[in-house]
C-alpha atoms as a PDB file:
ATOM      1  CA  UNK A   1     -29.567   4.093  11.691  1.00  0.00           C
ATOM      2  CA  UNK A   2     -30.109   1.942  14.864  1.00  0.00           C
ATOM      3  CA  UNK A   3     -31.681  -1.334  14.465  1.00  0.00           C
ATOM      4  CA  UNK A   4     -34.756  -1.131  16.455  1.00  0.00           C
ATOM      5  CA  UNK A   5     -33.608  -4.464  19.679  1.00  0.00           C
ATOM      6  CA  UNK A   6     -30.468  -1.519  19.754  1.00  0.00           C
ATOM      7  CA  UNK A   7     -32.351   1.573  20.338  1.00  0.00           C
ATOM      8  CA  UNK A   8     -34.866  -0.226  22.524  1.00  0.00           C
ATOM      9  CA  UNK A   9     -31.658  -1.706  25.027  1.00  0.00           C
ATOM     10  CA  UNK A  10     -29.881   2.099  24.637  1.00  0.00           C
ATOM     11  CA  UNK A  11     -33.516   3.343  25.508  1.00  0.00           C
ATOM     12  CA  UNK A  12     -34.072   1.359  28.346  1.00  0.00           C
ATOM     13  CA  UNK A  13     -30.544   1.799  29.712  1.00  0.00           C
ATOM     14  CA  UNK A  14     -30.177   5.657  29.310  1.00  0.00           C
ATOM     15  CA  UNK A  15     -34.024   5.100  31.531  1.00  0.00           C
ATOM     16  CA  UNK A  16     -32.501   3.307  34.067  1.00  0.00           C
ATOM     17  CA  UNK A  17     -29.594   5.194  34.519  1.00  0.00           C
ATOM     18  CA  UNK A  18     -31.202   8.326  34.501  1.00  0.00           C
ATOM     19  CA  UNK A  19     -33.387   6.865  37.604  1.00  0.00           C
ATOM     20  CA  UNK A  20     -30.504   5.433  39.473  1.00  0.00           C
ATOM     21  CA  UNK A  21     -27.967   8.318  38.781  1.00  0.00           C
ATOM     22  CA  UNK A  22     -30.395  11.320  38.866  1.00  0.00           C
ATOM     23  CA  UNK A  23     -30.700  13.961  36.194  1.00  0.00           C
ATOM     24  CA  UNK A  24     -28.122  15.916  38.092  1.00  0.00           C
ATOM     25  CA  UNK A  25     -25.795  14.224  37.811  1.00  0.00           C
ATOM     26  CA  UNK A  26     -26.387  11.648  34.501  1.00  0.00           C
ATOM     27  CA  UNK A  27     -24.047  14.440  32.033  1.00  0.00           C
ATOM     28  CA  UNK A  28     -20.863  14.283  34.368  1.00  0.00           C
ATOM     29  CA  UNK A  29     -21.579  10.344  34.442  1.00  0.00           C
ATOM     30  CA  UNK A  30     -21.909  10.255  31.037  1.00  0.00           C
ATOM     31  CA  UNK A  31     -18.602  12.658  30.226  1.00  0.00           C
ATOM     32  CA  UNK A  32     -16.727  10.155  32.112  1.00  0.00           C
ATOM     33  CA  UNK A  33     -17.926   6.835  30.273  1.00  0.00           C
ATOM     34  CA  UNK A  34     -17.070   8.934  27.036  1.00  0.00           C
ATOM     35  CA  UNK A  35     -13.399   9.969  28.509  1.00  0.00           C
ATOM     36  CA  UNK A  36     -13.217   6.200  29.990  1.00  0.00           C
ATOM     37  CA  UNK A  37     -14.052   4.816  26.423  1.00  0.00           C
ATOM     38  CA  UNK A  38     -11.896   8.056  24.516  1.00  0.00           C
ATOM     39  CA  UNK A  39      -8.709   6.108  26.143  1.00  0.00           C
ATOM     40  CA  UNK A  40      -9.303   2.274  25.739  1.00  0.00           C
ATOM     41  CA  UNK A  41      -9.466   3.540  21.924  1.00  0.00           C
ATOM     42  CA  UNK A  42      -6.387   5.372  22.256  1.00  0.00           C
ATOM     43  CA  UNK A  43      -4.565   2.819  24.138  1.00  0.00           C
ATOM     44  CA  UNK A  44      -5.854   0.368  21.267  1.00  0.00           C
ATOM     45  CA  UNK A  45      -4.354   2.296  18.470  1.00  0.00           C
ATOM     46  CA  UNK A  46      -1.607   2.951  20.257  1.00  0.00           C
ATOM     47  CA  UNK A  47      -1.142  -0.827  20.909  1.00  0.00           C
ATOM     48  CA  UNK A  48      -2.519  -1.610  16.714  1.00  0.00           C
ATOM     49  CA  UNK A  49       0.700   0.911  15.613  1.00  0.00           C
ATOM     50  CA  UNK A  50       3.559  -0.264  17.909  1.00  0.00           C
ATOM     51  CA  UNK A  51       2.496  -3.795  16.959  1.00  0.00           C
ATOM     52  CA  UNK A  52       2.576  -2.494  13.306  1.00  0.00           C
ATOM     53  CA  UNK A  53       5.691  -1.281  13.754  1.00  0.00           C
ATOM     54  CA  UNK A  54       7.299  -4.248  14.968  1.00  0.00           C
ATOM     55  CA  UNK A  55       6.040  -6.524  12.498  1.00  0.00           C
ATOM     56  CA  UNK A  56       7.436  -3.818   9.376  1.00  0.00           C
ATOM     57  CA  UNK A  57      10.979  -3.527  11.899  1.00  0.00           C
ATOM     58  CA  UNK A  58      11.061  -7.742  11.519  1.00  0.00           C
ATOM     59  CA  UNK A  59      10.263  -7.787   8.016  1.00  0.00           C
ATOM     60  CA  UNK A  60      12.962  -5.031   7.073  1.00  0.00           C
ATOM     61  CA  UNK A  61      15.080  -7.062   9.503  1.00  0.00           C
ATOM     62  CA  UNK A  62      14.800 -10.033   6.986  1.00  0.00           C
ATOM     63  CA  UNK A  63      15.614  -7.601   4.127  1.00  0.00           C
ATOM     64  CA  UNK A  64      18.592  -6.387   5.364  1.00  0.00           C
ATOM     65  CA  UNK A  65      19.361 -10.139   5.844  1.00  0.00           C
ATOM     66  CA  UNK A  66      19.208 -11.162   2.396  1.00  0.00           C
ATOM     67  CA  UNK A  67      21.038  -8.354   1.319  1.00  0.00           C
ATOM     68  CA  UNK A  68      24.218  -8.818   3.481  1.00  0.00           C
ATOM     69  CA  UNK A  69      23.795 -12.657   2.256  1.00  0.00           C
ATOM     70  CA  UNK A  70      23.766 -11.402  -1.332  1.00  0.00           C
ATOM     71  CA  UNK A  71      26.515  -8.908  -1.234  1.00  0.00           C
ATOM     72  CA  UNK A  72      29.036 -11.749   0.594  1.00  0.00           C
ATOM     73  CA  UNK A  73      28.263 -14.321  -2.021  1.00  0.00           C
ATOM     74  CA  UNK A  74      30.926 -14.040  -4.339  1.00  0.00           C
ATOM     75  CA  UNK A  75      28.344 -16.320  -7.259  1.00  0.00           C
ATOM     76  CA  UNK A  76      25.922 -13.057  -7.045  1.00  0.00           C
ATOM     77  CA  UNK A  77      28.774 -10.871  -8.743  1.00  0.00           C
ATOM     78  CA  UNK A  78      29.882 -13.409 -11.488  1.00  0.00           C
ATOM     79  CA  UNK A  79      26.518 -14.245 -12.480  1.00  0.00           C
ATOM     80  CA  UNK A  80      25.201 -11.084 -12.635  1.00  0.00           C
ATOM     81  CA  UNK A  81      23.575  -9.979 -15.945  1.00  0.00           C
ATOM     82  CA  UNK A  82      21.749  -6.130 -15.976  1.00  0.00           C
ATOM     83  CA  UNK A  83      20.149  -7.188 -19.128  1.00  0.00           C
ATOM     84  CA  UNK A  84      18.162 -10.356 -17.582  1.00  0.00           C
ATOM     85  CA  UNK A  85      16.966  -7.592 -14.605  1.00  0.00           C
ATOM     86  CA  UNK A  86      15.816  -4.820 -17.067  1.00  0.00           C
ATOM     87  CA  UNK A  87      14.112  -7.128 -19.317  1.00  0.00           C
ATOM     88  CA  UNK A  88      10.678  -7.888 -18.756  1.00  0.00           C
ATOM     89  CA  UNK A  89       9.345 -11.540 -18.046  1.00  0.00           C
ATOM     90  CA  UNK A  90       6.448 -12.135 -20.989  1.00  0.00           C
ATOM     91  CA  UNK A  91       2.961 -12.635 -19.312  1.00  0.00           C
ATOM     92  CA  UNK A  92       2.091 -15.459 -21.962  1.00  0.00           C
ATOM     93  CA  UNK A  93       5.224 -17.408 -21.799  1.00  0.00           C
ATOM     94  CA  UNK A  94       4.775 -20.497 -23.277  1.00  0.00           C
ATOM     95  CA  UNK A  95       6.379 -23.443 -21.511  1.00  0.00           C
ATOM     96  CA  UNK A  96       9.398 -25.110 -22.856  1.00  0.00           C
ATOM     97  CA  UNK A  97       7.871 -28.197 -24.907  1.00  0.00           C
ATOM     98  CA  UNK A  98       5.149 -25.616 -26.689  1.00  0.00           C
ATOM     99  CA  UNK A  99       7.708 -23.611 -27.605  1.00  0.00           C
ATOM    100  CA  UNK A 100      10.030 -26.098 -30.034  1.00  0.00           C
ATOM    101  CA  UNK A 101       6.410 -26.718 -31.254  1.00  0.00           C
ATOM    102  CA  UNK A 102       5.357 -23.566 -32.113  1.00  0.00           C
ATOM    103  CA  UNK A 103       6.429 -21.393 -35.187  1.00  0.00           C
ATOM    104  CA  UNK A 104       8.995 -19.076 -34.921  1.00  0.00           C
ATOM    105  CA  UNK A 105       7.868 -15.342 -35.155  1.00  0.00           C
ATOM    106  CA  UNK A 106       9.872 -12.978 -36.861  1.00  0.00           C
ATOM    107  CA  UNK A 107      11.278 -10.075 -34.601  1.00  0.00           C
ATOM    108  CA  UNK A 108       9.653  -6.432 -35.565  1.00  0.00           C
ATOM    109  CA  UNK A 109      12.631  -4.159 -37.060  1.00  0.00           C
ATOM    110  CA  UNK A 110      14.084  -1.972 -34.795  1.00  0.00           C
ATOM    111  CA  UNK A 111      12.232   1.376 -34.911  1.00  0.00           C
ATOM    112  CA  UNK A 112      14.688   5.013 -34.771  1.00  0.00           C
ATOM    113  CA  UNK A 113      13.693   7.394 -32.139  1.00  0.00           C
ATOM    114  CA  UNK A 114      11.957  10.729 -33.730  1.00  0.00           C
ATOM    115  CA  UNK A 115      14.437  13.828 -33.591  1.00  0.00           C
ATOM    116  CA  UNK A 116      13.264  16.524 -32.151  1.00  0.00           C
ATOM    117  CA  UNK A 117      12.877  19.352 -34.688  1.00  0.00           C
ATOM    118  CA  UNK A 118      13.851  22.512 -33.978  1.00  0.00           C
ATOM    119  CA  UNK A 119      11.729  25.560 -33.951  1.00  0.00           C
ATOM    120  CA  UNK A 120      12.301  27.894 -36.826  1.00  0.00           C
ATOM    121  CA  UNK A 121      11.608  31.980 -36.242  1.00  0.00           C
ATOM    122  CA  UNK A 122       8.601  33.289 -38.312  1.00  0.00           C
ATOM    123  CA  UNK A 123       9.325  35.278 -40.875  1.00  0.00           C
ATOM    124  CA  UNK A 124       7.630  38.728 -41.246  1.00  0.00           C
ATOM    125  CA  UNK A 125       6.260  40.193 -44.404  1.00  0.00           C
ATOM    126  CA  UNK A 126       9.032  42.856 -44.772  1.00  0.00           C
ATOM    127  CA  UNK A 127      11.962  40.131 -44.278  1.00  0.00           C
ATOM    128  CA  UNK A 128      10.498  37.787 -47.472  1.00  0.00           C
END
């Protein structure tokens, strides 16, 4: 667990502690070092979040930015296509210049959507 230059300094400082505290009193000493050490880590998480927060409150303050910018230009509403947003880019576009050099593909028909069938009631022996 401990590398062993580690647990030889903890070793030797829990030894020399012990002789200038006193067994007596070495567990309140040591309580306190753990309540001591208990805050600085909850002051630094506490510091880590707020910091957190700010930096997520300045990036939804660009956000909002570009949205008021978008809805007050008056080009966003004449240009706007829903097709162009719904349709997927292709991964392996093929730049401009490939493309007039590459064969044409034909497009795959368009495929119907199955109905859903409907469930019929079972017929029992005295009904056929």
């Amino acid at each position: 667990m401990f590398p062993e230059n580690r647990l030889l300094e903890l070793l030797i400082i829990g030894a020399v502690a012990l002789i200038v505290v006193g067994p007596k009193d070495l567990p309140i000493l040591l309580r306190r070092v753990g309540q001591f050490v208990g805050r600085m880590r909850s002051m630094a998480a506490e510091f880590r979040a707020s910091f957190d927060e700010l930096a997520r409150q300045s990036e939804l303050d660009e956000l909002r930015k570009e949205v008021e910018a978008m809805r007050n230009d008056p080009r966003h509403y004449s240009q706007f296509n829903p097709m162009a947003q719904t349709a997927a880019p292709d991964a392996g576009a093929v730049p401009d210049e490939a493309a007039a050099e590459a064969p044409a593909e034909p497009e795959p028909a368009a495929v119907k959507p199955a109905r859903p069938r409907r469930a019929r009631a079972k017929k029992t022996a005295g009904e056929a």
